[in-house]
Protein backbone atom coordinates (compact mmCIF):
# COMPACT_ATOMS: atom_id res chain seq x y z
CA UNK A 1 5.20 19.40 -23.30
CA UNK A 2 2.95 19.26 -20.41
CA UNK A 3 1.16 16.07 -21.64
CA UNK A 4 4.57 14.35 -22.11
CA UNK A 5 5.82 15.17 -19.35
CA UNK A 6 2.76 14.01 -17.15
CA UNK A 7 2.80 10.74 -19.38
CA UNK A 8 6.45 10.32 -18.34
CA UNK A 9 5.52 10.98 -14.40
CA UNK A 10 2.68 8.21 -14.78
CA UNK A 11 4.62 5.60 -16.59
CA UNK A 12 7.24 6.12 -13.45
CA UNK A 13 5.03 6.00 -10.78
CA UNK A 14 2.55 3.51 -11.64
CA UNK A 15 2.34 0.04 -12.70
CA UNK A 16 -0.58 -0.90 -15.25
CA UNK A 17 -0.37 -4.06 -16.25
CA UNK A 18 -3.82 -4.51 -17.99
CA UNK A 19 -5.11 -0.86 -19.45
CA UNK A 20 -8.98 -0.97 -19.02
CA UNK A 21 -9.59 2.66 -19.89
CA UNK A 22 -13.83 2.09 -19.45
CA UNK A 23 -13.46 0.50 -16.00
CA UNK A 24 -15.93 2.33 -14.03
CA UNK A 25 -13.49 2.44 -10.67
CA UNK A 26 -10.17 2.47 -10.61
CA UNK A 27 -8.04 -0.05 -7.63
CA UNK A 28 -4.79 1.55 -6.52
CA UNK A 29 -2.22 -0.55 -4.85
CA UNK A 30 0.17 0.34 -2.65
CA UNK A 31 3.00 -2.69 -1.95
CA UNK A 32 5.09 -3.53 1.05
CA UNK A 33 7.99 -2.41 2.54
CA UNK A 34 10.86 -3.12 0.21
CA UNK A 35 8.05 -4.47 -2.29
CA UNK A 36 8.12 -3.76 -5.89
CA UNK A 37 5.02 -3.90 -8.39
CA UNK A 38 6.05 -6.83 -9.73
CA UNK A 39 2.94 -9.05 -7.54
CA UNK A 40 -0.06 -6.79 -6.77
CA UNK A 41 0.18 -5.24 -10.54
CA UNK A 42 -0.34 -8.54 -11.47
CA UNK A 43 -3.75 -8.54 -10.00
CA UNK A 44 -5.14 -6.68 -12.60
CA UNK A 45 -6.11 -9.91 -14.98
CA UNK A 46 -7.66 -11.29 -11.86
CA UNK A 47 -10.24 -8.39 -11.87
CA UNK A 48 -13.50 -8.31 -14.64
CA UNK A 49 -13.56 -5.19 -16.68
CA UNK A 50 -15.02 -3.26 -14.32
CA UNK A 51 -11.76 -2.43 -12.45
CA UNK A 52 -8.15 -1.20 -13.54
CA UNK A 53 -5.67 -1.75 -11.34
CA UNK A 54 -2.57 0.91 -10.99
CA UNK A 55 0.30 -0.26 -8.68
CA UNK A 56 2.17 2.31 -7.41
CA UNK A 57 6.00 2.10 -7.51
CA UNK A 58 8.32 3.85 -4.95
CA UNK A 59 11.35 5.35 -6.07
CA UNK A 60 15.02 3.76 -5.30
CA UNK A 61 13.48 0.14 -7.11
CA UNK A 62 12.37 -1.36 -10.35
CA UNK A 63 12.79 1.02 -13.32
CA UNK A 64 13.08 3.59 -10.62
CA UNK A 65 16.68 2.06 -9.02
CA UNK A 66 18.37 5.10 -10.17
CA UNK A 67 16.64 7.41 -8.18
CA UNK A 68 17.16 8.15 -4.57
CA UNK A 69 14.91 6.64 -2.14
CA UNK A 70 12.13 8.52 -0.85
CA UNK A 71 13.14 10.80 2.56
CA UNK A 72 9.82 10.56 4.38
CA UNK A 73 6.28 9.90 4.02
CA UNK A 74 5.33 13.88 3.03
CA UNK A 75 7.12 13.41 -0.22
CA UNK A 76 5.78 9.82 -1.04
CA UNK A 77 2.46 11.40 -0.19
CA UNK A 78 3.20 14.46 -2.53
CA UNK A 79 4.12 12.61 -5.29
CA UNK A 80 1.19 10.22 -5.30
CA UNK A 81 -0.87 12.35 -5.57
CA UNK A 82 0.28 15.21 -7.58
CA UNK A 83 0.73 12.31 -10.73
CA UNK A 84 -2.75 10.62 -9.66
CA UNK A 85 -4.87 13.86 -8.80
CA UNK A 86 -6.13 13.93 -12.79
CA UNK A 87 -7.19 10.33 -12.91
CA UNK A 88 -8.62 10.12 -9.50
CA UNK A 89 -11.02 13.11 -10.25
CA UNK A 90 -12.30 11.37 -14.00
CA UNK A 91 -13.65 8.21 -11.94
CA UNK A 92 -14.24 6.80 -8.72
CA UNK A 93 -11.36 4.78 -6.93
CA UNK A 94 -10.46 2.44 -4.12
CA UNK A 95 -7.06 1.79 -2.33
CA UNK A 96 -5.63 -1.45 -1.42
CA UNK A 97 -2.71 -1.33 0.98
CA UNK A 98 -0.38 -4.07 2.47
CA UNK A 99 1.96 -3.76 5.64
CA UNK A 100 4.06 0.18 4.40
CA UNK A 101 1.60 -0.09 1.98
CA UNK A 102 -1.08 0.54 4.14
CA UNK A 103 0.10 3.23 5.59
CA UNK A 104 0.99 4.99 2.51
CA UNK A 105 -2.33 4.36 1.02
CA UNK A 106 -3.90 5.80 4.56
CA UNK A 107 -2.03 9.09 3.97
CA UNK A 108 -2.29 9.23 0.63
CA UNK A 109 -6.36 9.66 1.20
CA UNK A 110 -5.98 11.96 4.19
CA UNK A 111 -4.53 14.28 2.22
CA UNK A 112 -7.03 14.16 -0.48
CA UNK A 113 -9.46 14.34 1.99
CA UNK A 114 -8.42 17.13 3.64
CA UNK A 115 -6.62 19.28 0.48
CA UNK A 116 -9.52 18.28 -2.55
CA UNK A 117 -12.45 16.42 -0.92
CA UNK A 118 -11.53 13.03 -2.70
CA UNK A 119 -11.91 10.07 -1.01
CA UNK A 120 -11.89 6.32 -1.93
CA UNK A 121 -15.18 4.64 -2.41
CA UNK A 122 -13.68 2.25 -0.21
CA UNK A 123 -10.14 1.82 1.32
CA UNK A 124 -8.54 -2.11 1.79
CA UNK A 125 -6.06 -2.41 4.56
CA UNK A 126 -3.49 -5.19 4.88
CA UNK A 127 -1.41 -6.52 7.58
CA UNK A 128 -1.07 -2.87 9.34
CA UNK A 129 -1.82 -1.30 12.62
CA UNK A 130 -4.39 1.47 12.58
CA UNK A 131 -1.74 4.46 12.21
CA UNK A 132 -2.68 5.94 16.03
CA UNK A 133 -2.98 2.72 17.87
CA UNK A 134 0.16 1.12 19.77
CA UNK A 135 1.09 -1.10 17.60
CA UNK A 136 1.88 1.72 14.82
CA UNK A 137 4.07 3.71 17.52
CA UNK A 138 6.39 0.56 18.20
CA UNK A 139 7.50 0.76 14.65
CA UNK A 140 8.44 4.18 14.69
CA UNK A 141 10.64 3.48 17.95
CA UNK A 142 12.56 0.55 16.06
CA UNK A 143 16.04 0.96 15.90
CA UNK A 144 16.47 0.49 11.59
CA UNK A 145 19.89 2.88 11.44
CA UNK A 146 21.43 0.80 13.70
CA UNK A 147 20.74 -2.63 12.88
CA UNK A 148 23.27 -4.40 11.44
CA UNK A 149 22.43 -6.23 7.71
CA UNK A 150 22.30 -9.07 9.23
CA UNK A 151 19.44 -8.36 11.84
CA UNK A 152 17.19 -7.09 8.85
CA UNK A 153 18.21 -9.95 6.62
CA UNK A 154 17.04 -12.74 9.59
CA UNK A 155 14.03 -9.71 10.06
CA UNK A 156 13.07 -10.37 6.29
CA UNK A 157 13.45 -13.91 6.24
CA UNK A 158 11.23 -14.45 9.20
CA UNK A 159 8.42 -12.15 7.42
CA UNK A 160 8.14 -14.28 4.02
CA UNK A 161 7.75 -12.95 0.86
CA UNK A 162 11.14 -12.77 -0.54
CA UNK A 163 12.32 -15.86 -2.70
CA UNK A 164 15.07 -17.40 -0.71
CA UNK A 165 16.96 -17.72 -4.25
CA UNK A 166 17.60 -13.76 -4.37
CA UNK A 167 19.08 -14.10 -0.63
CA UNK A 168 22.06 -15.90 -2.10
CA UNK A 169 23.26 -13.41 -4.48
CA UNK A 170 25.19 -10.99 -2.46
CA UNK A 171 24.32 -7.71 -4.69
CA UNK A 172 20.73 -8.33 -4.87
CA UNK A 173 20.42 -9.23 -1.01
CA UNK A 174 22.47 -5.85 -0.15
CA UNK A 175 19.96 -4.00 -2.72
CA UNK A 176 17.06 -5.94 -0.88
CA UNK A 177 18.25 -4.56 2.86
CA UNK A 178 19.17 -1.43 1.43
CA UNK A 179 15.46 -0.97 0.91
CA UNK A 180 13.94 -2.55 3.53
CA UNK A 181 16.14 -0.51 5.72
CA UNK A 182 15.07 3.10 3.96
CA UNK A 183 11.13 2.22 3.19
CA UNK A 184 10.80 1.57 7.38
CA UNK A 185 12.68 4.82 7.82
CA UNK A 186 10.21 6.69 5.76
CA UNK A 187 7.30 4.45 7.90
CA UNK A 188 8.91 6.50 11.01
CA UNK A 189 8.57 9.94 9.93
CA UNK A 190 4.46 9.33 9.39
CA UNK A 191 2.67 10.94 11.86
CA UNK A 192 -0.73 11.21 12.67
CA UNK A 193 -3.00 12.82 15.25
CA UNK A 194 -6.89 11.35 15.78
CA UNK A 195 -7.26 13.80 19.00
CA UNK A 196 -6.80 16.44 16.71
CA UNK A 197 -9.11 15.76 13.85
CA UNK A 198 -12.77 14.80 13.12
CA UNK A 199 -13.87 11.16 12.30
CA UNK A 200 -11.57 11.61 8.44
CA UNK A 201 -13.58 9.42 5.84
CA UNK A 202 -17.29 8.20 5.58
CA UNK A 203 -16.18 4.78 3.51
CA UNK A 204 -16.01 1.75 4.24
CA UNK A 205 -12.99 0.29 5.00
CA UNK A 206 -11.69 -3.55 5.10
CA UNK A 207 -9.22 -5.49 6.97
CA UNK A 208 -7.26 -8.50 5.99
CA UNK A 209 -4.60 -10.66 8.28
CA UNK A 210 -2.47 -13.37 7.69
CA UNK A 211 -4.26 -16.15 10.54
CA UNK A 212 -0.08 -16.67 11.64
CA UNK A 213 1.02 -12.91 11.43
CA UNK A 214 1.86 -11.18 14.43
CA UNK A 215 -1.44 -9.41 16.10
CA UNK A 216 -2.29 -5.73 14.51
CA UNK A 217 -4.18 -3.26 16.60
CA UNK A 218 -7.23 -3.35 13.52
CA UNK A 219 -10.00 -2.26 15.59
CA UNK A 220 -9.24 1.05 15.97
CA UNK A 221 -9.25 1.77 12.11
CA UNK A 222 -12.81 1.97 12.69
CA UNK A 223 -12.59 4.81 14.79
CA UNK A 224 -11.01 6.48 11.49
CA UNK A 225 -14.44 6.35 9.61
CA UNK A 226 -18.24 6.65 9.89
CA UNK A 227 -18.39 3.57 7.04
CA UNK A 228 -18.96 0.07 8.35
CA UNK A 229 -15.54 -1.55 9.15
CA UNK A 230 -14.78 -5.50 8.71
CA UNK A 231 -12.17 -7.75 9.87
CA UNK A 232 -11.35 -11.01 7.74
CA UNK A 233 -8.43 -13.28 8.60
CA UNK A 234 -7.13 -15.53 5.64
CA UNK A 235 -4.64 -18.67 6.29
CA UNK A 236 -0.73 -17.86 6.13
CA UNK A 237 1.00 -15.56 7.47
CA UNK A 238 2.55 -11.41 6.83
CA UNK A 239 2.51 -12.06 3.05
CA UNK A 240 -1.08 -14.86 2.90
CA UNK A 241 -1.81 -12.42 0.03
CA UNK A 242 0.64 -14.04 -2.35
CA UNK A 243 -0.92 -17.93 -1.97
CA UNK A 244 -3.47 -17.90 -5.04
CA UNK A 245 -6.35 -19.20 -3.37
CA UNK A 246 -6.05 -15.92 -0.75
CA UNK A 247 -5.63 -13.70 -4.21
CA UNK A 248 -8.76 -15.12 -5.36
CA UNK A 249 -10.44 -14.54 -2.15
CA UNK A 250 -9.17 -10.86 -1.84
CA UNK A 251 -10.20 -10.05 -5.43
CA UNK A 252 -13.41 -11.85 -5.39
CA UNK A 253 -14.02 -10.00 -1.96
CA UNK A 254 -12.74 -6.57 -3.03
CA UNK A 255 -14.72 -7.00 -6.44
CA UNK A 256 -17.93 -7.19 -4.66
CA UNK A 257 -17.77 -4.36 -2.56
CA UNK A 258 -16.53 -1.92 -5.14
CA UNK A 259 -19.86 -3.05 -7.22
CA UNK A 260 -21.63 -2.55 -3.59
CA UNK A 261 -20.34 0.66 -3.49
CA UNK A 262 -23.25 2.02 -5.59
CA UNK A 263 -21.04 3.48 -8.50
């Protein structure tokens, strides 16, 4: 019973769209702010054998619409990891994050850190603030109960990444504010505290940017590790990751510094 019912908790949560049960590291992505798994799962035919890639799907979306959205980051956190904790223990792993996604991933390996000494062999951020600099602080001060649909709609078109086809459909563009609206609301109950803790991870972690985002406060993600940190900016803008020849850059990049990793 327990095996099914872990099965059933896996097939939920995560994406796998190419099973490569001898990969010798495992890539866990964590999508954007109203984001499905529909993209970054796709990633995993981009990868050699080497790497299987697991996208991680929040609830209130995909085959998960049923279920009410998540009501802060503890309980996204929670659930990550008490599906993943098995598979993260057989073999080493990495994290790739993008905008939310970053931030999830983040929290995700604090808490392994801190609760089961886990941590990624090496942890990709995209498009976010480090989570104690002041760029991360005017998020949580954003007004998302009260703004009107219309304010996240013009919000969401300005940001990219949603095909201006599903705008015109009325029920899918409600759905799509619906969870734009509730994934930022989780964003704003994330806390965390540098003063309070010791440097958190020894790996190495990686930024990317859009080159026509808005400026993130990156630098001070390397005060979150005593790993080397790097900063590369790719053409586009919030979502660059979706052009292919960015894709191909990111997995060719991310590729060679999991091998680097010394696994």
């Amino acid at each position: 019973f327990l095996v099914c019912f872990f099965f059933q908790e896996m097939e939920k949560l995560i994406a796998c769209v190419h099973k490569r049960p001898d990969a010798l590291c495992r890539l866990i992505c964590f999508p954007w702010a109203g984001g499905g798994t529909l993209q970054l799962s796709q990633w995993g035919k981009l990868f050699s054998d080497s790497i299987e890639v697991f996208c991680i799907r929040f609830p209130g979306r995909e085959t998960r619409l049923k279920e009410p959205f998540a009501k802060d980051m503890t309980s996204m956190v929670n659930e990550v990891t008490s599906v993943l904790l098995q598979k993260l223990k057989e073999k080493p792993f990495a994290f790739f994050g993008h905008s939310f996604g970053s931030h999830l991933s983040f929290a995700v390996a604090l808490h392994l850190k801190e609760k089961y000494r886990l941590e990624p062999v090496h942890l990709f951020i995209s498009g976010g603030h480090a989570p104690h600099s002041e760029g991360f602080l005017a998020i949580k001060s954003l007004p998302v109960s009260d703004a009107k649909d219309e304010e996240i709609l013009a919000y969401i078109k300005i940001l990219g990444g949603t095909p201006p086809e599903l705008l015109r459909y009325e029920d899918i563009r409600k759905q799509i504010i619906l969870t734009l609206r509730e994934d930022i609301r989780v964003l704003q109950t994330f806390t965390f505290d540098k003063a309070e803790m010791d440097i958190p991870f020894s790996c190495d972690i990686t930024c990317f940017n859009g080159s026509d985002d808005k400026v993130y406060d990156v630098q001070a993600w390397q005060e979150l590790t005593s790993g080397d940190t790097s900063f590369y900016e790719l053409p586009g803008g919030h979502f660059y990751l979706l052009e292919p020849s960015n894709q191909s850059f990111l997995t060719k990049h991310i590729t060679r510094c999991i091998e680097n990793a010394g696994l």
